[in-house]
Protein backbone atom coordinates (compact mmCIF):
# COMPACT_ATOMS: atom_id res chain seq x y z
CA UNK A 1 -112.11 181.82 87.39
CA UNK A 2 -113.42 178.61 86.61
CA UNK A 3 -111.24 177.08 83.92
CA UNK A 4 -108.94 174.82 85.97
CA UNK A 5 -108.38 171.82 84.67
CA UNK A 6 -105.40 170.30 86.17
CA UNK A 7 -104.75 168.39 89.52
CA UNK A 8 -107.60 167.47 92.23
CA UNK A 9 -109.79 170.32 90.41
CA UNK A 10 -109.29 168.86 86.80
CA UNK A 11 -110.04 164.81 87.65
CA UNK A 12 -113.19 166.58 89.60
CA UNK A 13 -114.24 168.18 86.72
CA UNK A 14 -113.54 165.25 84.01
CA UNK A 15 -115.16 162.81 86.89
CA UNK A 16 -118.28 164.46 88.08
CA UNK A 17 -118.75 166.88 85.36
CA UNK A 18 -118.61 170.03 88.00
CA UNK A 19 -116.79 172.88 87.62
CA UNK A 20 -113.54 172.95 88.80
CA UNK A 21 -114.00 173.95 92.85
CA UNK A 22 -109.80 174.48 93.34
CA UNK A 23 -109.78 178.42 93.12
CA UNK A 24 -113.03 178.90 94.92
CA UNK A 25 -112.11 176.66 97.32
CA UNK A 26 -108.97 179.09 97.86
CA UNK A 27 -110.82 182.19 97.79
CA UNK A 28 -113.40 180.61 100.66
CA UNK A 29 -110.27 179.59 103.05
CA UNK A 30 -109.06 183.18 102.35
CA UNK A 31 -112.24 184.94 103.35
CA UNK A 32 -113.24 182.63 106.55
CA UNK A 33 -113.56 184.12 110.08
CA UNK A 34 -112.61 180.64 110.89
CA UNK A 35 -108.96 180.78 110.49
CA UNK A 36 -107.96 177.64 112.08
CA UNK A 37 -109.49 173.99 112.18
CA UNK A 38 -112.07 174.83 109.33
CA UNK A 39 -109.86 176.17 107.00
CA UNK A 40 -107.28 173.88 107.48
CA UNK A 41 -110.05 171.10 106.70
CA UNK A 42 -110.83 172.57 103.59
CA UNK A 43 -107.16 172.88 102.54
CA UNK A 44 -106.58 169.27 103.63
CA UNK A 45 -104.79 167.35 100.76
CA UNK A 46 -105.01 163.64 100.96
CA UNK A 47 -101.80 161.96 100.85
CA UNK A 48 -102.56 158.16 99.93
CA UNK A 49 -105.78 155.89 99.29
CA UNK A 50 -106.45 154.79 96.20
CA UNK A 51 -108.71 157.78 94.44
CA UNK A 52 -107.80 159.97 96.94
CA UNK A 53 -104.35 160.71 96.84
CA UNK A 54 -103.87 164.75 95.56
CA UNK A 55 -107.36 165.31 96.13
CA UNK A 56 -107.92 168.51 98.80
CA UNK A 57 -110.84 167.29 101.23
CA UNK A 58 -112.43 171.62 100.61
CA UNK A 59 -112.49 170.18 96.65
CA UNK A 60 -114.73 166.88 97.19
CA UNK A 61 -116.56 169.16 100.19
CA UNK A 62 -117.68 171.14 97.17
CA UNK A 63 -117.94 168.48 94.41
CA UNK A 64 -120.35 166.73 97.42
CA UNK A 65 -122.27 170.17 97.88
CA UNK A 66 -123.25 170.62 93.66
CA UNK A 67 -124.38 167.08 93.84
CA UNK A 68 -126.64 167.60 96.61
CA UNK A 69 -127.81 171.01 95.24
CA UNK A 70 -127.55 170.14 92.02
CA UNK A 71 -126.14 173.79 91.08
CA UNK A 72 -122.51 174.52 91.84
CA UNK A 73 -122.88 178.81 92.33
CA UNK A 74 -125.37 177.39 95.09
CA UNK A 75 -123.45 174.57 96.42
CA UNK A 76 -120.92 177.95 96.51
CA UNK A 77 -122.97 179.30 98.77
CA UNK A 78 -123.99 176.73 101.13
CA UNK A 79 -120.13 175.89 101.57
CA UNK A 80 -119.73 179.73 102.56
CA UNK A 81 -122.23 179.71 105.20
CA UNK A 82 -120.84 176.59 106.35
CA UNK A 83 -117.17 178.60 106.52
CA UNK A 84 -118.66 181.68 107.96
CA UNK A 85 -116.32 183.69 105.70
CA UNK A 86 -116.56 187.40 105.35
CA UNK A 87 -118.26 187.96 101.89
CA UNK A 88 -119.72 186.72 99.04
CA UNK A 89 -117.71 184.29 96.32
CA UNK A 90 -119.11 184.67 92.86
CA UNK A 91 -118.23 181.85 90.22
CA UNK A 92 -117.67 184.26 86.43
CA UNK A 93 -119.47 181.73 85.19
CA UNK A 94 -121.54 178.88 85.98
CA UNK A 95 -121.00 177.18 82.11
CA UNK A 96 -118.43 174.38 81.86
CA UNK A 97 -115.67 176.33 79.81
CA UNK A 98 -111.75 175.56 79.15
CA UNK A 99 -109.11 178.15 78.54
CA UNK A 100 -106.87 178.40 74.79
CA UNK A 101 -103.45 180.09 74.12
CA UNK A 102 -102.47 181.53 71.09
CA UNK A 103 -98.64 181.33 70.96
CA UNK A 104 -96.33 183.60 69.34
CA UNK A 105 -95.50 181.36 66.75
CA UNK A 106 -99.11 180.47 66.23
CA UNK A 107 -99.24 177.37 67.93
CA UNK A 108 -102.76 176.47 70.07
CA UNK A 109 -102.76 175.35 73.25
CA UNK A 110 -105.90 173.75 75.01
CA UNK A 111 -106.07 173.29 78.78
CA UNK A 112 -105.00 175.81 81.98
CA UNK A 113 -102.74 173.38 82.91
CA UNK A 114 -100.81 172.81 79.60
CA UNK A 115 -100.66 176.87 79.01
CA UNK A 116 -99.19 177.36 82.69
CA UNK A 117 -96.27 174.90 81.68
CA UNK A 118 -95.81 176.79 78.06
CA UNK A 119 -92.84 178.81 78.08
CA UNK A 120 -94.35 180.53 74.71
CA UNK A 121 -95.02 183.85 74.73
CA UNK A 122 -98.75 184.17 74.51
CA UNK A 123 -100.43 186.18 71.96
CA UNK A 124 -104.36 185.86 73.09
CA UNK A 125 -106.14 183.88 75.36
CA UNK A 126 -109.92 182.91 74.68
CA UNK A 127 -112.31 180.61 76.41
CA UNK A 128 -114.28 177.10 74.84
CA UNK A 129 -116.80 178.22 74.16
CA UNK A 130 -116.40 181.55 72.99
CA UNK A 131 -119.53 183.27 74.56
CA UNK A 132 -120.36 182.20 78.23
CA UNK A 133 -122.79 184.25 80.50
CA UNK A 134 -121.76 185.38 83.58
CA UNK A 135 -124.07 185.26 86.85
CA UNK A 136 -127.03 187.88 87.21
CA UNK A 137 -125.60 187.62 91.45
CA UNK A 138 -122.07 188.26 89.72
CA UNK A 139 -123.09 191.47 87.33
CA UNK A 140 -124.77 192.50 90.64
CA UNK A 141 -121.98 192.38 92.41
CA UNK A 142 -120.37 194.33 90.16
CA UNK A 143 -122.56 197.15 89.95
CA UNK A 144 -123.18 197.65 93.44
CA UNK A 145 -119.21 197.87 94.08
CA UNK A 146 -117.33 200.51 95.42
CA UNK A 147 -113.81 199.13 94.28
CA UNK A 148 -113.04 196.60 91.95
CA UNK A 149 -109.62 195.29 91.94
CA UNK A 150 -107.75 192.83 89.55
CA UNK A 151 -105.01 190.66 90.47
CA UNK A 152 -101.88 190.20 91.97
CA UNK A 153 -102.33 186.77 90.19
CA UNK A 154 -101.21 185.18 86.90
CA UNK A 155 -101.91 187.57 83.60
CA UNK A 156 -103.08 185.24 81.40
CA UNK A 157 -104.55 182.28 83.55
CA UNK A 158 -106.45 183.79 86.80
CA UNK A 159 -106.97 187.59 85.70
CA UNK A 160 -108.02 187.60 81.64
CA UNK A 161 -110.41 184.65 82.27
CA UNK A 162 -112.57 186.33 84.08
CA UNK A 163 -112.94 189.41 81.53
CA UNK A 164 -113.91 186.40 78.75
CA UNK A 165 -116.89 186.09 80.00
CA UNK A 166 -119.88 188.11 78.00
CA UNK A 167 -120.64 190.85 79.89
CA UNK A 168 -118.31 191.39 82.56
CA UNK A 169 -115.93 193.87 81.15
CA UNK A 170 -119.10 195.76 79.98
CA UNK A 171 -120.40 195.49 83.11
CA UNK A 172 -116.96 196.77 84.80
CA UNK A 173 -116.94 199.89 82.69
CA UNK A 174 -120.43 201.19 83.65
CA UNK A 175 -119.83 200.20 87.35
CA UNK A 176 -119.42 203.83 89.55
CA UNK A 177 -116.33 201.77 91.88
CA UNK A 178 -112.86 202.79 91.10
CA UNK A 179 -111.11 199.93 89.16
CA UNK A 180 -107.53 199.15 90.17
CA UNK A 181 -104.87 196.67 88.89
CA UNK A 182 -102.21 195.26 91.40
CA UNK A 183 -99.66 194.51 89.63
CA UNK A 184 -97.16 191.04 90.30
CA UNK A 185 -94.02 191.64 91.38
CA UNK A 186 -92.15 189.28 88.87
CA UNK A 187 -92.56 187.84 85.67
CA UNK A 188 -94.13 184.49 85.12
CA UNK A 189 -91.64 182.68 83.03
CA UNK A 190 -93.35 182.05 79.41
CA UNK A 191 -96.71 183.80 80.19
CA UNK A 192 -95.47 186.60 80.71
CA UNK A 193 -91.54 187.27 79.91
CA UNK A 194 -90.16 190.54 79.52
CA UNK A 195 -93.75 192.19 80.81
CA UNK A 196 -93.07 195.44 82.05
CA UNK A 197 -96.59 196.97 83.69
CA UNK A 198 -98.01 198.41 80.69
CA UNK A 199 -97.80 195.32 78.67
CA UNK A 200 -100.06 193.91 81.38
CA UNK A 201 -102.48 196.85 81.42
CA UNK A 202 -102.50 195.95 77.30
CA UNK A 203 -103.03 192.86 77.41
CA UNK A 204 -106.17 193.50 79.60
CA UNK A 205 -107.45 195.81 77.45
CA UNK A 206 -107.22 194.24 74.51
CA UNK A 207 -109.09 191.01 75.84
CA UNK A 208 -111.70 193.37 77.37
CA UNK A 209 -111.86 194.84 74.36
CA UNK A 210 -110.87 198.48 75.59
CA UNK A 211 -109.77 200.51 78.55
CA UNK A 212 -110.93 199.01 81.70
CA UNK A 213 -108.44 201.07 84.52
CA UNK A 214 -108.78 203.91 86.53
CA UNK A 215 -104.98 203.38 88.38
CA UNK A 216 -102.41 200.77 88.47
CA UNK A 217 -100.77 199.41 92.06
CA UNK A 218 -97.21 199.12 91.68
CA UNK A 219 -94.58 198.32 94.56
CA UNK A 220 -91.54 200.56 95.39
CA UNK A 221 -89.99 197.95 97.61
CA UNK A 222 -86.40 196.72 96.46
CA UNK A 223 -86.10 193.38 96.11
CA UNK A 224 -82.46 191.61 98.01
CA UNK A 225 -80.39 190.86 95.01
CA UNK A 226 -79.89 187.17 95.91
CA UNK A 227 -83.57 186.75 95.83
CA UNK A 228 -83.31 188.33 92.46
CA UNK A 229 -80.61 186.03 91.58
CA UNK A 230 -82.54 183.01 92.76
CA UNK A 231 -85.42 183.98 90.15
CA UNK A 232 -83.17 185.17 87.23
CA UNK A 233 -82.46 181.23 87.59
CA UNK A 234 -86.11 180.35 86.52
CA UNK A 235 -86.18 183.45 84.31
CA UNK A 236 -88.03 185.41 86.22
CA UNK A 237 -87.54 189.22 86.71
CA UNK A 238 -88.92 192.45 88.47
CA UNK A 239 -91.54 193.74 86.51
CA UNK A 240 -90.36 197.22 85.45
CA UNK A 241 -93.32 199.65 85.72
CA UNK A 242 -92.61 202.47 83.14
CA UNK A 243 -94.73 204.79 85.38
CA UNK A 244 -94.35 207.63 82.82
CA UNK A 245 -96.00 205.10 79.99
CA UNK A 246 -98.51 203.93 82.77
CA UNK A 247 -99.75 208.26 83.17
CA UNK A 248 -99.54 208.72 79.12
CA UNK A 249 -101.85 205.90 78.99
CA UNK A 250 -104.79 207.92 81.31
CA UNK A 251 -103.55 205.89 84.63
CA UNK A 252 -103.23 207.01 87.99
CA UNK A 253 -100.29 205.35 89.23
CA UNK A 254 -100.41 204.39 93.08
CA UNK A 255 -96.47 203.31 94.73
CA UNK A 256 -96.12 201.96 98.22
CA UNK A 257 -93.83 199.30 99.70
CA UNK A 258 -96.22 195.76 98.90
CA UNK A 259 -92.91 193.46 99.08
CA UNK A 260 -93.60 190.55 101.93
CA UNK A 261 -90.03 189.98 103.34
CA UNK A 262 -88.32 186.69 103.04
CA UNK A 263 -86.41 184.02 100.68
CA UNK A 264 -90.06 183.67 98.38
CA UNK A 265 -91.31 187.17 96.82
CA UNK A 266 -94.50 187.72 97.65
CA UNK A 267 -97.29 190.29 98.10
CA UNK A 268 -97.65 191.97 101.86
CA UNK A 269 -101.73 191.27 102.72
CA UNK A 270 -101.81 193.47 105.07
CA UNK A 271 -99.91 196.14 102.65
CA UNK A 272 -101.85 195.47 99.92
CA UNK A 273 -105.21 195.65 101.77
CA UNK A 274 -104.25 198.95 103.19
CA UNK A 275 -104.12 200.04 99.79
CA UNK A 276 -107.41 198.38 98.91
CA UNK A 277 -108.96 200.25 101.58
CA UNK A 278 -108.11 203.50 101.04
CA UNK A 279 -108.70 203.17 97.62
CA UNK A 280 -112.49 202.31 98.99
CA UNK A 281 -113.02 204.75 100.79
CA UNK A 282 -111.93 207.21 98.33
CA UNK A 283 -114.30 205.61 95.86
CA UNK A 284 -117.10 205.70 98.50
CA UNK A 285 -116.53 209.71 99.07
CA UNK A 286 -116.78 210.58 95.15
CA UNK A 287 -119.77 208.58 94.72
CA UNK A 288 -122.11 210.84 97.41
């Protein structure tokens, strides 16, 4: 996504009129063979100097790159080679766009930042402005894949952006790869309160504008009630996954034990990428 707008990437983008480089930035550090001094460079948050302060040396590395190259997919790219990282990072979009939140009640907020502090139920999420093209390299992508996922990651803020974009969800439906949502673990208090899966799947479809799934990831693992406890606090609950909904609705559903153990809940990597790459392969076999 590219619709940050708060923190290093959000006085970046109001500065030096860039797109915001914080989730990219992530994605590179995430991806890099290099999993030592580089990426802990480009994670690097400045802790004083006037300017400075908050701002993460990977984001002004990137900011740097656009102005040199004078495109920000490219200065993408050059940052990547620089990283060595094991892919390709595609931007959704390379137009300068900001996220919106319809509220329950009605109420519009404007800004990332301001509808990840809401504690609203949200309604609809749409981008400024409405219609955005994506990358030609990012439709590409897309149709050359043998597995697209979506998430673990917030609903409404790092998951529905993406399908905003003018021809991505179109482009996801026509693409052969199998197309599988991992679902989060807990609810996100206000964005998404009292989810259970489906309401997730829902609220994808709707903002793709129609069924976009093959299966849905869920995890099995039980969660230590004091951890649960610990959340309830911040109102934040396991997400129930109504599997039998989830296979009404046309979905294969796909169980295993995701849960990362300790005092934080959190996705298993390695878990989850087992999963990813079985779900590959499987996709790879049907489609020869």
């Amino acid at each position: 996504t590219v619709t940050d707008d708060g923190g290093s990437s959000g006085r970046l983008r109001r500065e030096f009129d860039v797109l915001p480089p914080g989730d990219i930035r992530n994605c590179m550090v995430a991806l890099s063979e290099d999993g030592a001094l580089l990426s802990k460079l480009f994670q690097y948050r400045f802790k004083a100097g006037h300017g400075l302060k908050g701002h993460s040396f990977g984001n002004l590395f990137l900011t740097a790159m656009t102005e040199i190259t004078g495109d920000f997919p490219d200065a993408v790219r050059h940052a990547a080679e620089v990283l060595k990282i094991a892919g390709r990072i595609f931007p959704s979009t390379a137009a300068n766009v900001s996220l919106e939140a319809v509220l329950d009640d009605g109420k519009v907020l404007r800004g990332e930042s301001r509808i990840s502090r809401s504690r609203r139920r949200i309604r609809q999420i749409r981008l400024q402005p409405g219609h955005v093209r994506p990358l030609k390299e990012t439709l590409a992508a897309i149709e050359r894949a043998e597995l697209i996922t979506l998430g673990p990651g917030s609903l409404f803020t790092s998951v529905v952006p993406n399908l905003l974009v003018s021809g991505i969800p179109k482009a996801i439906r026509q693409s052969r790869a199998h197309k599988a949502y991992f679902v989060n673990l807990m609810t996100q208090p206000g964005e998404t309160t009292n989810f259970t899966a489906p309401d997730h799947v829902l609220a994808i479809n709707n903002h793709a504008g129609g069924a976009l799934l093959d299966s849905v990831v869920v995890s099995t693992s039980r969660i230590p009630p004091a951890v649960r406890r610990s959340y309830a606090e911040q109102n934040s609950t396991p997400i129930e996954h109504e599997t039998a909904t989830l296979t009404e609705m046309g979905l294969e559903v796909i169980g295993a034990d995701l849960l990362q153990r300790g005092s934080k809940v959190r996705h298993n990597s390695d878990a989850i990428a087992a999963v990813a790459m079985e779900l590959a392969a499987r996709s790879r076999k049907a489609s020869h």
